[in-house]
N, C-alpha and C. Protein backbone atom coordinates (compact mmCIF):
# COMPACT_ATOMS: atom_id res chain seq x y z
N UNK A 1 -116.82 -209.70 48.89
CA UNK A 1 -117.46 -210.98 49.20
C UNK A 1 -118.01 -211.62 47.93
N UNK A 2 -118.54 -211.06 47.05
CA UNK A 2 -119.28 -211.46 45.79
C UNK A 2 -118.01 -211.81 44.92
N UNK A 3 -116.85 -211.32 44.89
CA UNK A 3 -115.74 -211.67 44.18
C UNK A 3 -114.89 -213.09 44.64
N UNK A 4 -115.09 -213.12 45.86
CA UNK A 4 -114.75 -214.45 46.54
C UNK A 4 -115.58 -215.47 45.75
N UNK A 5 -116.98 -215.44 46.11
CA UNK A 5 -117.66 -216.26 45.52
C UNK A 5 -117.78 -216.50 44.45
N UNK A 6 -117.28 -215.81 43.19
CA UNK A 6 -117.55 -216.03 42.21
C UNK A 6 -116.15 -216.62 41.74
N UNK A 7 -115.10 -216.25 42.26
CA UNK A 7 -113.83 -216.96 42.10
C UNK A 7 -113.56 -218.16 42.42
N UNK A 8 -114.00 -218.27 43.96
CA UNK A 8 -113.83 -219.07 44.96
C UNK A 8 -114.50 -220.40 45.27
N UNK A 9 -116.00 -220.02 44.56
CA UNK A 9 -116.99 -220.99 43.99
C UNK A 9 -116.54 -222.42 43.18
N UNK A 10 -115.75 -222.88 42.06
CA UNK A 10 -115.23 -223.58 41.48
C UNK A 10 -114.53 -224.06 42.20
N UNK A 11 -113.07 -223.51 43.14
CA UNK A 11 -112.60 -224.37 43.35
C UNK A 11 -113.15 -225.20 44.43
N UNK A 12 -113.24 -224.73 45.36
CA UNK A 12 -114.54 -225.19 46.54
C UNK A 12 -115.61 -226.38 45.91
N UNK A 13 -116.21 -226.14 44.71
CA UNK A 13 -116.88 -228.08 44.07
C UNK A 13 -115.78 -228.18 43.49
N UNK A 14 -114.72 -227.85 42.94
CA UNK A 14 -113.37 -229.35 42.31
C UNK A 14 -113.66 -230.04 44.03
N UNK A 15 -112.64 -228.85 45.20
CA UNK A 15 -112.33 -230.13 46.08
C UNK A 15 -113.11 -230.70 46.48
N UNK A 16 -114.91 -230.24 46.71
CA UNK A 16 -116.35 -231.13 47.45
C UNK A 16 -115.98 -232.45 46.33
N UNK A 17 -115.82 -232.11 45.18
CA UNK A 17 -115.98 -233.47 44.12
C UNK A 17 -114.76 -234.32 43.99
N UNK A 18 -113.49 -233.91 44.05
CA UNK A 18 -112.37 -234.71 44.29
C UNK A 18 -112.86 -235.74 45.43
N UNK A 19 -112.91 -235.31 46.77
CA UNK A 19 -113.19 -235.45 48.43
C UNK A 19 -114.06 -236.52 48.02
N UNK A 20 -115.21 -236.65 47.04
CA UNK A 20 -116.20 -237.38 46.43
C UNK A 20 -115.95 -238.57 45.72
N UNK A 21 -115.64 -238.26 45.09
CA UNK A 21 -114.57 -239.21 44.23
C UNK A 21 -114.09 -240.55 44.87
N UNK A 22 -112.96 -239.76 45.46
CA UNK A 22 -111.89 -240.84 46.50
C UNK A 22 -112.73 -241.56 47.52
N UNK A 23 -113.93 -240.55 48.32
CA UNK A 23 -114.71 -241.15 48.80
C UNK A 23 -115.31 -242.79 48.40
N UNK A 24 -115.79 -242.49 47.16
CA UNK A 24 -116.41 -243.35 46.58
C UNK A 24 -115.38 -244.82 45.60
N UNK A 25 -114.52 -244.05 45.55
CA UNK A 25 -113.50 -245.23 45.53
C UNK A 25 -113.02 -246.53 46.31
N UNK A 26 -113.33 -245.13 47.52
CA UNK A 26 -112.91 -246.34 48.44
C UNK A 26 -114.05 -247.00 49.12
N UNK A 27 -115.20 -246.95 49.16
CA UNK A 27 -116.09 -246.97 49.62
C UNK A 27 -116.16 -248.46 48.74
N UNK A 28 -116.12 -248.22 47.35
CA UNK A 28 -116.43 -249.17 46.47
C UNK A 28 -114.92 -250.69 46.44
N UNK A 29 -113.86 -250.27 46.74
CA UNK A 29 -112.88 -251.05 47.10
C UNK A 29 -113.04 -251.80 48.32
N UNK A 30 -113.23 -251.24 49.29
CA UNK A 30 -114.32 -252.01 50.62
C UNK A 30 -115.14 -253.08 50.28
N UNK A 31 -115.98 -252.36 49.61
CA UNK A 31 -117.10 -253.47 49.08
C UNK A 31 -117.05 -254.92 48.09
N UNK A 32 -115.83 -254.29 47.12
CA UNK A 32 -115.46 -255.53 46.08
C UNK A 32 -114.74 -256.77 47.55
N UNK A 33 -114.08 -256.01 48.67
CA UNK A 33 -113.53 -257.13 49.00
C UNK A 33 -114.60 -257.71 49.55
N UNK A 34 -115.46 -257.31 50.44
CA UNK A 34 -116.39 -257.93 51.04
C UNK A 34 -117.01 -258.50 50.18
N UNK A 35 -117.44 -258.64 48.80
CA UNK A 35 -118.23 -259.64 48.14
C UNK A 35 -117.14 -260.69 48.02
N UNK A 36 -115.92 -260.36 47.33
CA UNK A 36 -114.71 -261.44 47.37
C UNK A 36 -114.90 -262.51 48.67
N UNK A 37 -114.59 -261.83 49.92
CA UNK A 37 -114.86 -262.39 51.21
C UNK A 37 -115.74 -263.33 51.14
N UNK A 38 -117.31 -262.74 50.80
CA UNK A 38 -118.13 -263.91 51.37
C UNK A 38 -118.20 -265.13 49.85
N UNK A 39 -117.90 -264.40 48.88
CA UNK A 39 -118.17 -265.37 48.19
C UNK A 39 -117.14 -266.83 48.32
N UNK A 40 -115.84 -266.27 48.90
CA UNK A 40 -114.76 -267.51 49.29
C UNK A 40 -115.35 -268.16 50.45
N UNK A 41 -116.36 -267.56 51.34
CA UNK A 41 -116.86 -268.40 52.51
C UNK A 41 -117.83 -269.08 51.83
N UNK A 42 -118.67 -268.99 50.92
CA UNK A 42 -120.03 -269.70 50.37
C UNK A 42 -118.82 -270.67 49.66
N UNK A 43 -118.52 -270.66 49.10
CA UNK A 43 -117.42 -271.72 48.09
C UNK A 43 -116.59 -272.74 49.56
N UNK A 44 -116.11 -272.20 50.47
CA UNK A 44 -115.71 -272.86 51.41
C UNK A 44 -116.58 -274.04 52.01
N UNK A 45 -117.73 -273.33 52.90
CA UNK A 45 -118.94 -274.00 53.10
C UNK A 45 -119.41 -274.93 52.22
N UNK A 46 -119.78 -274.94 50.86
CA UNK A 46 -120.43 -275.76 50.13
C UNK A 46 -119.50 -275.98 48.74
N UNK A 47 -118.73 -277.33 49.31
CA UNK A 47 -117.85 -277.08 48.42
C UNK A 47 -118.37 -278.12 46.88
N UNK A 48 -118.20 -277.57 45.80
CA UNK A 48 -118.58 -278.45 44.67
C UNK A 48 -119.87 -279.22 44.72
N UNK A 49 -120.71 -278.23 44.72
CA UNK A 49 -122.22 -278.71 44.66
C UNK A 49 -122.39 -279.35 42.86
């Protein structure tokens, strides 16, 4: 059991941190569109102030 863990340990945080990663990729790709989004609705709404 202690040999597991000490082997087994590393790869187990690569994949928690890969899993993390991509998480946050996409999490953050979501978000760029939604600012994109509203900012084309504020520009829509009020156009050439």
């Amino acid at each position: 059991m202690t040999a597991f863990l000490n082997y087994g340990f590393p790869f187990v945080a690569l994949a928690l941190g890969g899993c993390g990663v991509y998480a946050a990729h996409l999490m953050s790709r979501r978000f760029d569109r939604q600012m994109e989004r509203s900012a084309a609705e504020r520009k829509h709404r009020h156009p050439a102030e």
